[in-house]
PDB file of N, CA and C in Angstrom:
ATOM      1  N   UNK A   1      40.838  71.191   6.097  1.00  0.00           N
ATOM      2  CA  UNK A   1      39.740  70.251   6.005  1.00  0.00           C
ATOM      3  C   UNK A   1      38.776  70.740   4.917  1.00  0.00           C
ATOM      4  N   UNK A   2      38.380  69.740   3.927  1.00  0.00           N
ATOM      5  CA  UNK A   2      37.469  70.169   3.250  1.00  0.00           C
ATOM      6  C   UNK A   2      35.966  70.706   3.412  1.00  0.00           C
ATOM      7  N   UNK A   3      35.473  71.709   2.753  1.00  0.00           N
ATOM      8  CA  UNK A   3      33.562  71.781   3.021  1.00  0.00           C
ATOM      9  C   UNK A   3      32.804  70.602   2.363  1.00  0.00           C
ATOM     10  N   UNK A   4      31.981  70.624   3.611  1.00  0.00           N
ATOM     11  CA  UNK A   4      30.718  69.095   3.157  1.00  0.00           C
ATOM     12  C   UNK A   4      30.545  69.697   1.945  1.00  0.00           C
ATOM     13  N   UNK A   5      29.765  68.384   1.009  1.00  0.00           N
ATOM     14  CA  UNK A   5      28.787  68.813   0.261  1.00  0.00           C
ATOM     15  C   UNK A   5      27.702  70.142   0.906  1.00  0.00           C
ATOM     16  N   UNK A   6      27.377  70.548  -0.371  1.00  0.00           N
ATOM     17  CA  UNK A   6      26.514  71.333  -0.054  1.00  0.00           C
ATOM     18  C   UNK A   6      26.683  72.576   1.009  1.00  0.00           C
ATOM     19  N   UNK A   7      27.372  73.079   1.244  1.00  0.00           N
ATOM     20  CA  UNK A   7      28.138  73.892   2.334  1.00  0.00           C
ATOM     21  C   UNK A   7      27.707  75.126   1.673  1.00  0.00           C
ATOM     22  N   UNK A   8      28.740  75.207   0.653  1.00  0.00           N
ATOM     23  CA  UNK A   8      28.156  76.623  -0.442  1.00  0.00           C
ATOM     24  C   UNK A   8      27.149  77.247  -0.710  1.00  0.00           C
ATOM     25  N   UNK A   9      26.236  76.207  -0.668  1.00  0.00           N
ATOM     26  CA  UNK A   9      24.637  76.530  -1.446  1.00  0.00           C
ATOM     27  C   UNK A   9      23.860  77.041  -0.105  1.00  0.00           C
ATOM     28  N   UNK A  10      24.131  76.175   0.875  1.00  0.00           N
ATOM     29  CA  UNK A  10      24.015  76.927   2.162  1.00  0.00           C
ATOM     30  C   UNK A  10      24.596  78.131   2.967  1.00  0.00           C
ATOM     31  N   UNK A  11      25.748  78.157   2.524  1.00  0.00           N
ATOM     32  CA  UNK A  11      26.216  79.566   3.013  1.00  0.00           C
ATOM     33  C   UNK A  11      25.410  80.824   2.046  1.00  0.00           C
ATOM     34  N   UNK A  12      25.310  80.977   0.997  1.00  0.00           N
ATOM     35  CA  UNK A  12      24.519  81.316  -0.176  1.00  0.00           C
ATOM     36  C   UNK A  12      23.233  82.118  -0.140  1.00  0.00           C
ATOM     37  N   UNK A  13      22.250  80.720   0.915  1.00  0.00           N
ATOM     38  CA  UNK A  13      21.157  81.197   0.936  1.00  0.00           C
ATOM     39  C   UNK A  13      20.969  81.962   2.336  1.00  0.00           C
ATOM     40  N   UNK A  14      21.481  81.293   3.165  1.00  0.00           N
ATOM     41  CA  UNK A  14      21.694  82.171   4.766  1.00  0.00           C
ATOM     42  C   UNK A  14      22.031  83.072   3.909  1.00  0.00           C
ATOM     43  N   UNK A  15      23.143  83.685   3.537  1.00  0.00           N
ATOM     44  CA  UNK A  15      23.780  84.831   3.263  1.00  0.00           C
ATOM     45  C   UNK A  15      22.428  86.092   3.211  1.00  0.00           C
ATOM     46  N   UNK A  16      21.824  85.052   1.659  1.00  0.00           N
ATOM     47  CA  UNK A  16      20.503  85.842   1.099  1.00  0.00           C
ATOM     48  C   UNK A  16      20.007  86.598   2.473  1.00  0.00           C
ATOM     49  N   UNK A  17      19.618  85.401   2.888  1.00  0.00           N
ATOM     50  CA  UNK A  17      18.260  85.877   4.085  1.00  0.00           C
ATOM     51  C   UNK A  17      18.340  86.527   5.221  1.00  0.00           C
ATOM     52  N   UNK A  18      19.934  86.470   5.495  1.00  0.00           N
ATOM     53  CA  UNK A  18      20.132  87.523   6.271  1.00  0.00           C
ATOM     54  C   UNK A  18      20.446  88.958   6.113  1.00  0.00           C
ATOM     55  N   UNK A  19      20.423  89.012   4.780  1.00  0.00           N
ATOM     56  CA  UNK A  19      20.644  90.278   4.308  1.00  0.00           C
ATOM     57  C   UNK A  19      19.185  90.873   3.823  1.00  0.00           C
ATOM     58  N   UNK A  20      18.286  90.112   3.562  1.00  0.00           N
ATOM     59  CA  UNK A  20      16.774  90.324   3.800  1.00  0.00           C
ATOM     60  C   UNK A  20      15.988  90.840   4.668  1.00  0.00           C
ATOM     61  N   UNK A  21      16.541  90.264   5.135  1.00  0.00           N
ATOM     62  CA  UNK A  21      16.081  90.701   6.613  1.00  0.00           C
ATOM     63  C   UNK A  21      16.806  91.747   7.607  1.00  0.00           C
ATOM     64  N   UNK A  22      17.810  91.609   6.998  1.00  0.00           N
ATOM     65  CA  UNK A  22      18.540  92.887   7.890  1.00  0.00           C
ATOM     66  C   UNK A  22      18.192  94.072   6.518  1.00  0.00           C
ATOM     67  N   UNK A  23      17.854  94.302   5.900  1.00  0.00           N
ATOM     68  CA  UNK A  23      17.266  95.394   4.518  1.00  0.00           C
ATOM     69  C   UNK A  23      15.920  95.731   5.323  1.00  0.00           C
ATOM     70  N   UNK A  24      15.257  94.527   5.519  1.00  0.00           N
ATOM     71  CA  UNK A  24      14.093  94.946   5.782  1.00  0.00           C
ATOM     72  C   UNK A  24      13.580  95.839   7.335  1.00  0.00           C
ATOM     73  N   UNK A  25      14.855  95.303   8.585  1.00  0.00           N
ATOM     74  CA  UNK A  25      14.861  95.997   9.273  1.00  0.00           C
ATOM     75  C   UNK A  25      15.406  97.513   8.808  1.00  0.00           C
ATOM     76  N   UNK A  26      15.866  98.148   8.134  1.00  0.00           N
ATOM     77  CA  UNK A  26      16.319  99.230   7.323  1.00  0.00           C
ATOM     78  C   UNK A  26      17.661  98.735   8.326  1.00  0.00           C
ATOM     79  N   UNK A  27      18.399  98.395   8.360  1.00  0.00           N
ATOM     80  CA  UNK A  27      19.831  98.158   8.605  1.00  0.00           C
ATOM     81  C   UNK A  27      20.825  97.967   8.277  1.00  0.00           C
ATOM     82  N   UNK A  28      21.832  98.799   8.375  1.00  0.00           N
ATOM     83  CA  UNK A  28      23.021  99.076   7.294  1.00  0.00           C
ATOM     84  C   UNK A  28      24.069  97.645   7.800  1.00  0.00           C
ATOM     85  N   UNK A  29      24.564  97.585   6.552  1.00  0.00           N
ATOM     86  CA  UNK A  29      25.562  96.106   7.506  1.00  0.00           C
ATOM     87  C   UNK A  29      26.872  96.935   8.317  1.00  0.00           C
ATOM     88  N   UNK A  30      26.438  98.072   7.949  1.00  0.00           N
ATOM     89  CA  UNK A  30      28.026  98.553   9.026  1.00  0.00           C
ATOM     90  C   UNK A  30      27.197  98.563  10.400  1.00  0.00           C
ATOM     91  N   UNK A  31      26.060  99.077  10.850  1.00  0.00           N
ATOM     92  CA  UNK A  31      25.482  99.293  11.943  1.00  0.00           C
ATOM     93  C   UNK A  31      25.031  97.928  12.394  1.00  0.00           C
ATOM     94  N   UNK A  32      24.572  96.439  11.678  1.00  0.00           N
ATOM     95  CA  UNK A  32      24.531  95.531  12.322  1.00  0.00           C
ATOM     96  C   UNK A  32      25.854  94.962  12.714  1.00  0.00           C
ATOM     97  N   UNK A  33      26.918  95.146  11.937  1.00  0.00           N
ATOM     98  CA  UNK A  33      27.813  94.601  12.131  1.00  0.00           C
ATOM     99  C   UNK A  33      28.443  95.015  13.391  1.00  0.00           C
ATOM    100  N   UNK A  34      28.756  96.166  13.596  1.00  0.00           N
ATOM    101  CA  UNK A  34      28.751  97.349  14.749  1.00  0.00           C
ATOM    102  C   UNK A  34      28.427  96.567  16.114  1.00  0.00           C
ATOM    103  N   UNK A  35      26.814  96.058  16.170  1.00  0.00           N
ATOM    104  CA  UNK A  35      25.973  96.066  17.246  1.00  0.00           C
ATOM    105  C   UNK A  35      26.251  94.589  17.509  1.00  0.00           C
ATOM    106  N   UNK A  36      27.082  93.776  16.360  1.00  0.00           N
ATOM    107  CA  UNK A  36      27.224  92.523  16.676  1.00  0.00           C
ATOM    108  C   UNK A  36      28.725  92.160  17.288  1.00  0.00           C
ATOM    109  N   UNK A  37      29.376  93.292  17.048  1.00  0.00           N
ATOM    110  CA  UNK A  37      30.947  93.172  17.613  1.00  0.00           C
ATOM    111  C   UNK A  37      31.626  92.424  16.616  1.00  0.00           C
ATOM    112  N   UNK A  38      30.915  92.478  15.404  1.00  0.00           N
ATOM    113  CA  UNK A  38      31.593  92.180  14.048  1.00  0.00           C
ATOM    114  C   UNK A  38      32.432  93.086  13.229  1.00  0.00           C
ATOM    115  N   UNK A  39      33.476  92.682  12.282  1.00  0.00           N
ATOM    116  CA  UNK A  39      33.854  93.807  11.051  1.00  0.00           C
ATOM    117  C   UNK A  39      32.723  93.676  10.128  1.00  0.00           C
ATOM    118  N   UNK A  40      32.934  94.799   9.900  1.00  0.00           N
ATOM    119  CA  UNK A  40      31.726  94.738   8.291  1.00  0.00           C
ATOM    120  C   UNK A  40      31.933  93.663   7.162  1.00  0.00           C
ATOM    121  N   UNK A  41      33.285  93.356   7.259  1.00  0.00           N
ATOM    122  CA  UNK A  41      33.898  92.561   5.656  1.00  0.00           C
ATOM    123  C   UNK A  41      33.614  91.215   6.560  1.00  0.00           C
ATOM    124  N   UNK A  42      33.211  90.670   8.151  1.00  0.00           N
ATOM    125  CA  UNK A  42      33.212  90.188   8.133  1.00  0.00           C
ATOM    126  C   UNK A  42      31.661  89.321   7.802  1.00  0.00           C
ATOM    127  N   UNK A  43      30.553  90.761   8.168  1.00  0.00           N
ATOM    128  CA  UNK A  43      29.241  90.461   7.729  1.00  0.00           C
ATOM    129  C   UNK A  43      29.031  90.747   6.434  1.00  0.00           C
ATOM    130  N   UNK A  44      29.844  91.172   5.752  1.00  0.00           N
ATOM    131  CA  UNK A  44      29.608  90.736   4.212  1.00  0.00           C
ATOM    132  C   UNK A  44      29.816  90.225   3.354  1.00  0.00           C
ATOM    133  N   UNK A  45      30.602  89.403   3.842  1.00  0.00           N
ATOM    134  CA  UNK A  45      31.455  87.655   3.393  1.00  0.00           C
ATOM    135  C   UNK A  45      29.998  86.811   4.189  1.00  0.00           C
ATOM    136  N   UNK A  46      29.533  86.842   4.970  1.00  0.00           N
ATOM    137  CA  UNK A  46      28.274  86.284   5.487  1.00  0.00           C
ATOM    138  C   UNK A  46      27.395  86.322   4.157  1.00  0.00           C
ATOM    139  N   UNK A  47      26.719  87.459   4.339  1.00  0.00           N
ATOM    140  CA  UNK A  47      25.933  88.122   3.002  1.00  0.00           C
ATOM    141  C   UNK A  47      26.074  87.614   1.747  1.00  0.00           C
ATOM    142  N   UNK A  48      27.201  87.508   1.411  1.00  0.00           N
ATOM    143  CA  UNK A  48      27.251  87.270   0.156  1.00  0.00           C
ATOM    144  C   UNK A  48      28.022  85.606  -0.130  1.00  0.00           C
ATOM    145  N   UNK A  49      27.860  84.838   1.320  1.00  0.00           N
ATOM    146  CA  UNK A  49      27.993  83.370   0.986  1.00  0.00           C
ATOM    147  C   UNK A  49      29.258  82.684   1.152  1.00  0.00           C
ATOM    148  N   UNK A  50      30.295  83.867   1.472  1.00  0.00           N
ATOM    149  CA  UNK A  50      31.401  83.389   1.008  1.00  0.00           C
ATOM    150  C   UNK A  50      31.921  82.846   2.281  1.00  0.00           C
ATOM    151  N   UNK A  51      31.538  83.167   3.443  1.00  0.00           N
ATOM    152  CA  UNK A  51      31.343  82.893   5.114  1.00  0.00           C
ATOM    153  C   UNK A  51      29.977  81.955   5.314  1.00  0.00           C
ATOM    154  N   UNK A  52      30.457  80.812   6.308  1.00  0.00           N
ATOM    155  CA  UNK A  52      28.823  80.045   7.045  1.00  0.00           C
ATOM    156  C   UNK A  52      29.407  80.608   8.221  1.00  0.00           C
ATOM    157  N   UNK A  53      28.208  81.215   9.122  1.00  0.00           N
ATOM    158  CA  UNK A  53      28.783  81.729  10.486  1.00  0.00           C
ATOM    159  C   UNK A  53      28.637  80.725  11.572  1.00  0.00           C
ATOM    160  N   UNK A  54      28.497  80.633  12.787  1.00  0.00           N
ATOM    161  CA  UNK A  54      28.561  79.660  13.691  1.00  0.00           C
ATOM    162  C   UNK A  54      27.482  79.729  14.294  1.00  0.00           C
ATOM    163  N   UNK A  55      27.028  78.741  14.877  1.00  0.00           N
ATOM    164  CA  UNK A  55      25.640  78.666  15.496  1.00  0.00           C
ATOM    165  C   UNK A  55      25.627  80.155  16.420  1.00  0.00           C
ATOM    166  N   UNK A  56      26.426  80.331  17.044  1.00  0.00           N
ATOM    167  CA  UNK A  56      26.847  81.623  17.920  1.00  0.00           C
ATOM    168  C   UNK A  56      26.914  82.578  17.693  1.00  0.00           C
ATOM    169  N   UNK A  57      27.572  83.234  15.942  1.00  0.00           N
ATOM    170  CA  UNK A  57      27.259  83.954  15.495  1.00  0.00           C
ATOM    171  C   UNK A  57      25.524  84.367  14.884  1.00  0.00           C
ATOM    172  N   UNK A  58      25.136  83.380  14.134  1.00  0.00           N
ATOM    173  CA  UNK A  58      23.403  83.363  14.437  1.00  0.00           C
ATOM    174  C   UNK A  58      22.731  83.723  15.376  1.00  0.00           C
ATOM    175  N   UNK A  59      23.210  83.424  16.671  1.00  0.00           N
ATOM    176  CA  UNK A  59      22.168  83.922  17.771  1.00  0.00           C
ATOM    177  C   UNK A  59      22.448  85.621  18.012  1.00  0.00           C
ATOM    178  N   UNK A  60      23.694  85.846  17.998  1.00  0.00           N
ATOM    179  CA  UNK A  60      23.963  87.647  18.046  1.00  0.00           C
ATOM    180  C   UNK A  60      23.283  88.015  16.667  1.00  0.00           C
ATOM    181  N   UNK A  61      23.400  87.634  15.643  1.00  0.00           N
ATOM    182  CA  UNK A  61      22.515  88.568  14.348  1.00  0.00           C
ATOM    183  C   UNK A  61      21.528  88.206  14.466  1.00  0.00           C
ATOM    184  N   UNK A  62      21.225  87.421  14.962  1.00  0.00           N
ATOM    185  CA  UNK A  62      19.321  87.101  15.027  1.00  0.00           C
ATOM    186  C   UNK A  62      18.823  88.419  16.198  1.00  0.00           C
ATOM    187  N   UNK A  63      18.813  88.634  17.563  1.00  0.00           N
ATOM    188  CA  UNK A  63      19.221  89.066  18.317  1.00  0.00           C
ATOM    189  C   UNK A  63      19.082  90.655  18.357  1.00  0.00           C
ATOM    190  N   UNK A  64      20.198  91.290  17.168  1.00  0.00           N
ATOM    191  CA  UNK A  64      20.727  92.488  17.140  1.00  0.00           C
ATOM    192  C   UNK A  64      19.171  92.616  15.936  1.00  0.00           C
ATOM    193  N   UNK A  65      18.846  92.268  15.221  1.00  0.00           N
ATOM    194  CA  UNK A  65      18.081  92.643  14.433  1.00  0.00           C
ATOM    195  C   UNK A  65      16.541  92.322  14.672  1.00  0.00           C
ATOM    196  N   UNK A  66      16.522  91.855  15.912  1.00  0.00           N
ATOM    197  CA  UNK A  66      14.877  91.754  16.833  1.00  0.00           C
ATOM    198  C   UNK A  66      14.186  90.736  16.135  1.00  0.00           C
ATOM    199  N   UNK A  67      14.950  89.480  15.592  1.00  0.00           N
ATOM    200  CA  UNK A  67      13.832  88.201  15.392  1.00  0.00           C
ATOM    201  C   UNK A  67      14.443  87.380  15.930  1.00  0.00           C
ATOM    202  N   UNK A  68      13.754  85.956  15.777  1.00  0.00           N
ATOM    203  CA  UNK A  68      14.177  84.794  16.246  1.00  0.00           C
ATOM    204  C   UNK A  68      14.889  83.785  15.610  1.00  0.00           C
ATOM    205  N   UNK A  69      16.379  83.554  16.043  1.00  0.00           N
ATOM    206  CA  UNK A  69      16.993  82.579  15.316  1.00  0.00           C
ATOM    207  C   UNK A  69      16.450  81.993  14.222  1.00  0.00           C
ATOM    208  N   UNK A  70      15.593  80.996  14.314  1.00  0.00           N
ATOM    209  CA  UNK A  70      14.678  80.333  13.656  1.00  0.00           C
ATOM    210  C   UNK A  70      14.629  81.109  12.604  1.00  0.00           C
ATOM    211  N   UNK A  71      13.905  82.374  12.731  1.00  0.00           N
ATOM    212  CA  UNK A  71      13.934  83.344  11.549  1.00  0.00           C
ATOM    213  C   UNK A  71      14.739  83.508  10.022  1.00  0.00           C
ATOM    214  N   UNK A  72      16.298  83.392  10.386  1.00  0.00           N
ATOM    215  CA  UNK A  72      17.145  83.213   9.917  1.00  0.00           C
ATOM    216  C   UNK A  72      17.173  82.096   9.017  1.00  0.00           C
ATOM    217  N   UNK A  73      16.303  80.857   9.669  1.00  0.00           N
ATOM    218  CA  UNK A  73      16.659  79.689   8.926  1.00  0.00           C
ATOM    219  C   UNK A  73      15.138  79.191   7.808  1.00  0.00           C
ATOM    220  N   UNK A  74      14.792  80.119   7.609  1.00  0.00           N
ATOM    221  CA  UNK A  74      14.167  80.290   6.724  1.00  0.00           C
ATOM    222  C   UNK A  74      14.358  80.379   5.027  1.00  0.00           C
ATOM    223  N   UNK A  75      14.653  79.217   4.881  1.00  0.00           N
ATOM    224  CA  UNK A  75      15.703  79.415   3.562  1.00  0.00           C
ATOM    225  C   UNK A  75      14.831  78.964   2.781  1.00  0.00           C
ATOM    226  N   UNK A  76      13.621  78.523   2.618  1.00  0.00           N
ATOM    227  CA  UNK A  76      12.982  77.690   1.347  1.00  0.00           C
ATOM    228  C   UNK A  76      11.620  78.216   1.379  1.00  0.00           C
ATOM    229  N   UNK A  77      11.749  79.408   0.478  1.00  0.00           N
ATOM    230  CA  UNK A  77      10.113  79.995   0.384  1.00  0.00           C
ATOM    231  C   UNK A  77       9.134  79.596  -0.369  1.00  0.00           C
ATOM    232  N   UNK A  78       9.348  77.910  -0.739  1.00  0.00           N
ATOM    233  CA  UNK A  78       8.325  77.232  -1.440  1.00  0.00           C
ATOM    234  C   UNK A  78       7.451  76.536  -0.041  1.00  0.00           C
ATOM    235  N   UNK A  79       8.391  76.133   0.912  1.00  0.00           N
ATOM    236  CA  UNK A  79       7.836  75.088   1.969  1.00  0.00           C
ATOM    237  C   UNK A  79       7.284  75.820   2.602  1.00  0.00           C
ATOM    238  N   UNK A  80       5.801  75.635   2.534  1.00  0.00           N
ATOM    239  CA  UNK A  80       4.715  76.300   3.303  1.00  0.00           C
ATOM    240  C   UNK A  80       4.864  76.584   4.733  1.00  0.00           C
ATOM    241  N   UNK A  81       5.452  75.741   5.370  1.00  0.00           N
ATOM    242  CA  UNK A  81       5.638  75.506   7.132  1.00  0.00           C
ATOM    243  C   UNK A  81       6.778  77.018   7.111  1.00  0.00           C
ATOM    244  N   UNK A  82       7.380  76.846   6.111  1.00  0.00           N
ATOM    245  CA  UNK A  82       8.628  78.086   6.391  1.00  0.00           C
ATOM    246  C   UNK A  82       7.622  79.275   6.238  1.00  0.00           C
ATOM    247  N   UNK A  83       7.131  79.608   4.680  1.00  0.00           N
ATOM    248  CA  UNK A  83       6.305  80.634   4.740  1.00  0.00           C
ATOM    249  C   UNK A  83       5.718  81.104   5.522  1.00  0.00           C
ATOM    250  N   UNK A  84       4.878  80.201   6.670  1.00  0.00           N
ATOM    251  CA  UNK A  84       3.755  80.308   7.357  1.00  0.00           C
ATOM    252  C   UNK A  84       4.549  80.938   8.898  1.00  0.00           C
ATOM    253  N   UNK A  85       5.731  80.884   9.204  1.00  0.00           N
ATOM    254  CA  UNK A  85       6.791  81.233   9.779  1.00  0.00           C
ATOM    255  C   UNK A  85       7.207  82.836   9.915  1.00  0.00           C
ATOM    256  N   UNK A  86       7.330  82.778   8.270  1.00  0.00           N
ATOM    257  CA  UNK A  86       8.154  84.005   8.051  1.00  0.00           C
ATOM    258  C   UNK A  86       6.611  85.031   8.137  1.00  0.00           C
ATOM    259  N   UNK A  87       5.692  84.513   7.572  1.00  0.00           N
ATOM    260  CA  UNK A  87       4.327  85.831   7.514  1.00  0.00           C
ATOM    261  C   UNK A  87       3.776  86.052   9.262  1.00  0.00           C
ATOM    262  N   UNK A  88       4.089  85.197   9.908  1.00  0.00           N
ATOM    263  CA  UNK A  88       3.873  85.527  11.309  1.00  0.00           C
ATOM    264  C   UNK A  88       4.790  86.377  11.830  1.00  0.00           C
ATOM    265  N   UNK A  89       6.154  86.062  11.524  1.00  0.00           N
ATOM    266  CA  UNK A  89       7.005  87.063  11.652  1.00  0.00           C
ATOM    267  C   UNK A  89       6.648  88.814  11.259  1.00  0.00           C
ATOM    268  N   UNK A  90       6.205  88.569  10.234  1.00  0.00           N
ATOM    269  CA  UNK A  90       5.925  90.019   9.475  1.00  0.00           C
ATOM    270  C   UNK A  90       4.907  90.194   9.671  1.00  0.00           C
ATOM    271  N   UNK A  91       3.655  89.890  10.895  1.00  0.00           N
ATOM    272  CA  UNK A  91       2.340  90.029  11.293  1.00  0.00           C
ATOM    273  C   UNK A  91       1.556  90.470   9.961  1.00  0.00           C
ATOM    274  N   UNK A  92       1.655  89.860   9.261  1.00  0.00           N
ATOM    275  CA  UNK A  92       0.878  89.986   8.012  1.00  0.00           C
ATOM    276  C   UNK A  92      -0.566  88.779   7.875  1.00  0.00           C
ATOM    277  N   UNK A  93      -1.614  89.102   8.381  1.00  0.00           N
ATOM    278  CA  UNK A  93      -2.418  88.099   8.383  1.00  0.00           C
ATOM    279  C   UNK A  93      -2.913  87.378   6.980  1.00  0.00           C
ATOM    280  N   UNK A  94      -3.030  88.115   6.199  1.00  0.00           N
ATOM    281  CA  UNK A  94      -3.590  87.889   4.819  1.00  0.00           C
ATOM    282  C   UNK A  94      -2.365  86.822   4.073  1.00  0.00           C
ATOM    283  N   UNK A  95      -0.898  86.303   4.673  1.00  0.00           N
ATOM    284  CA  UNK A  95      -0.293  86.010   4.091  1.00  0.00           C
ATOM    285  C   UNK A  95      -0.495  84.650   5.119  1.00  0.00           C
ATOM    286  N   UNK A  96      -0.508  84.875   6.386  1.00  0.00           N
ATOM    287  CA  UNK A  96      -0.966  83.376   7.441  1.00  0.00           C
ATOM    288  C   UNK A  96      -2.174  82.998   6.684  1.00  0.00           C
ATOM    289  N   UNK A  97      -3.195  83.727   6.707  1.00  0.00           N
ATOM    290  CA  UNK A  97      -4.272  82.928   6.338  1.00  0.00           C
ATOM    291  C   UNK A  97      -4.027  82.018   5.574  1.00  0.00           C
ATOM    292  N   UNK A  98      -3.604  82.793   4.109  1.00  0.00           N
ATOM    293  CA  UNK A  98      -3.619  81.875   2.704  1.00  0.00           C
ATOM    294  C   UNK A  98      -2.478  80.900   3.014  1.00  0.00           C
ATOM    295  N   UNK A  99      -1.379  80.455   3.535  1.00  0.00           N
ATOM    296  CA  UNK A  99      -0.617  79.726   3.397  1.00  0.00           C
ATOM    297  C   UNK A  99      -1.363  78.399   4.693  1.00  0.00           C
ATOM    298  N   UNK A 100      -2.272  79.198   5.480  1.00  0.00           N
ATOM    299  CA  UNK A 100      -2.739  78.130   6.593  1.00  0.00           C
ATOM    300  C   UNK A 100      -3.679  77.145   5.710  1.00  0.00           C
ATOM    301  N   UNK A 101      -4.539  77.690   4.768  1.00  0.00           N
ATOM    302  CA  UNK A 101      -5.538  77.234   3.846  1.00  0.00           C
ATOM    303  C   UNK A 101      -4.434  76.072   2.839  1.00  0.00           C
ATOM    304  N   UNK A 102      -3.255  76.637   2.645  1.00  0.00           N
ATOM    305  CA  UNK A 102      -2.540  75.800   1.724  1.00  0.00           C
ATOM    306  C   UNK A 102      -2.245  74.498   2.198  1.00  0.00           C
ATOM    307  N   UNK A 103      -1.946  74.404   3.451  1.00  0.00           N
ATOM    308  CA  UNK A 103      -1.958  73.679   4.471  1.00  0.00           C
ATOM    309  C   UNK A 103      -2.863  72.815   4.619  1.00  0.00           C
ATOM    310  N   UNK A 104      -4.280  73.254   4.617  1.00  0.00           N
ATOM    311  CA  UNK A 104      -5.381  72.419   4.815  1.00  0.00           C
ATOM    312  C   UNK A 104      -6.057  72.671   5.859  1.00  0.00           C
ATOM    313  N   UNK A 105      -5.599  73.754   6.220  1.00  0.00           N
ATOM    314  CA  UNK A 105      -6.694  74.723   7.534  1.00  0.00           C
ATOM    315  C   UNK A 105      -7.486  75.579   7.052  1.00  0.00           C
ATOM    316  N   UNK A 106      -8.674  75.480   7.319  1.00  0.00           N
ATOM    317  CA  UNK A 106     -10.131  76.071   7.857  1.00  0.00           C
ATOM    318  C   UNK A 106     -10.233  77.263   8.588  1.00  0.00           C
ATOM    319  N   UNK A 107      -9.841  78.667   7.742  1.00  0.00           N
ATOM    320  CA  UNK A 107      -9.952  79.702   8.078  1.00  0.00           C
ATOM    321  C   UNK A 107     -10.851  81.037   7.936  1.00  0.00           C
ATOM    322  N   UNK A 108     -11.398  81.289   8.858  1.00  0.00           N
ATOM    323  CA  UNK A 108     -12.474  81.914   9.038  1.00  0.00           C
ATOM    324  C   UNK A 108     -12.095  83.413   8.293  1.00  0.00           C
ATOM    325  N   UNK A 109     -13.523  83.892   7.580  1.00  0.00           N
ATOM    326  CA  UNK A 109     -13.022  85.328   6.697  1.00  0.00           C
ATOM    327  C   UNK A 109     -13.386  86.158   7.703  1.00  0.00           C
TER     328      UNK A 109
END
């Protein structure tokens, strides 16, 4: 069976962001892969796009690396609603604020 449109570009950017985020947890893909009951080649065919994993697989790497699904689907760091997402994630207030203001919220200094 063929891939939809657009399949690629999406496997691509998941790939990105989960490898972002698993960097940023300092996490080796052999040790997430490990903790996910994955092969490594199979989380790095993820990584690098060449794999879309399954809703199921998402919830174990979301999971093993202590964020929230959702997290993961954070693919467009222009769209403020995502940003405003991901800087809560990273309890970074100075990055909520300014993107809440981008928004059109009224935030107190």
């Amino acid at each position: 069976m063929p891939r939809r449109p657009g399949t690629k570009t999406l496997a691509r950017r998941l790939g990105t962001r989960i490898q972002k985020l698993r960097e940023e947890g300092d996490l080796t893909q052999e040790k997430l892969a490990w903790s996910c009951d994955f092969s490594k080649a199979y989380l790095s065919q993820i990584e690098s796009g060449k794999r879309l994993p399954s809703l199921a697989a998402l919830f174990v790497i979301a999971k093993r690396m202590g964020v929230e699904p959702a997290d993961l689907l954070v693919l467009d760091d222009k769209n403020p609603r995502l940003r405003l997402l991901d800087a809560t994630r990273r309890e970074n207030p100075v990055d909520v604020a300014e993107v809440l203001r981008e928004l059109g919220y009224e935030v107190g200094k």
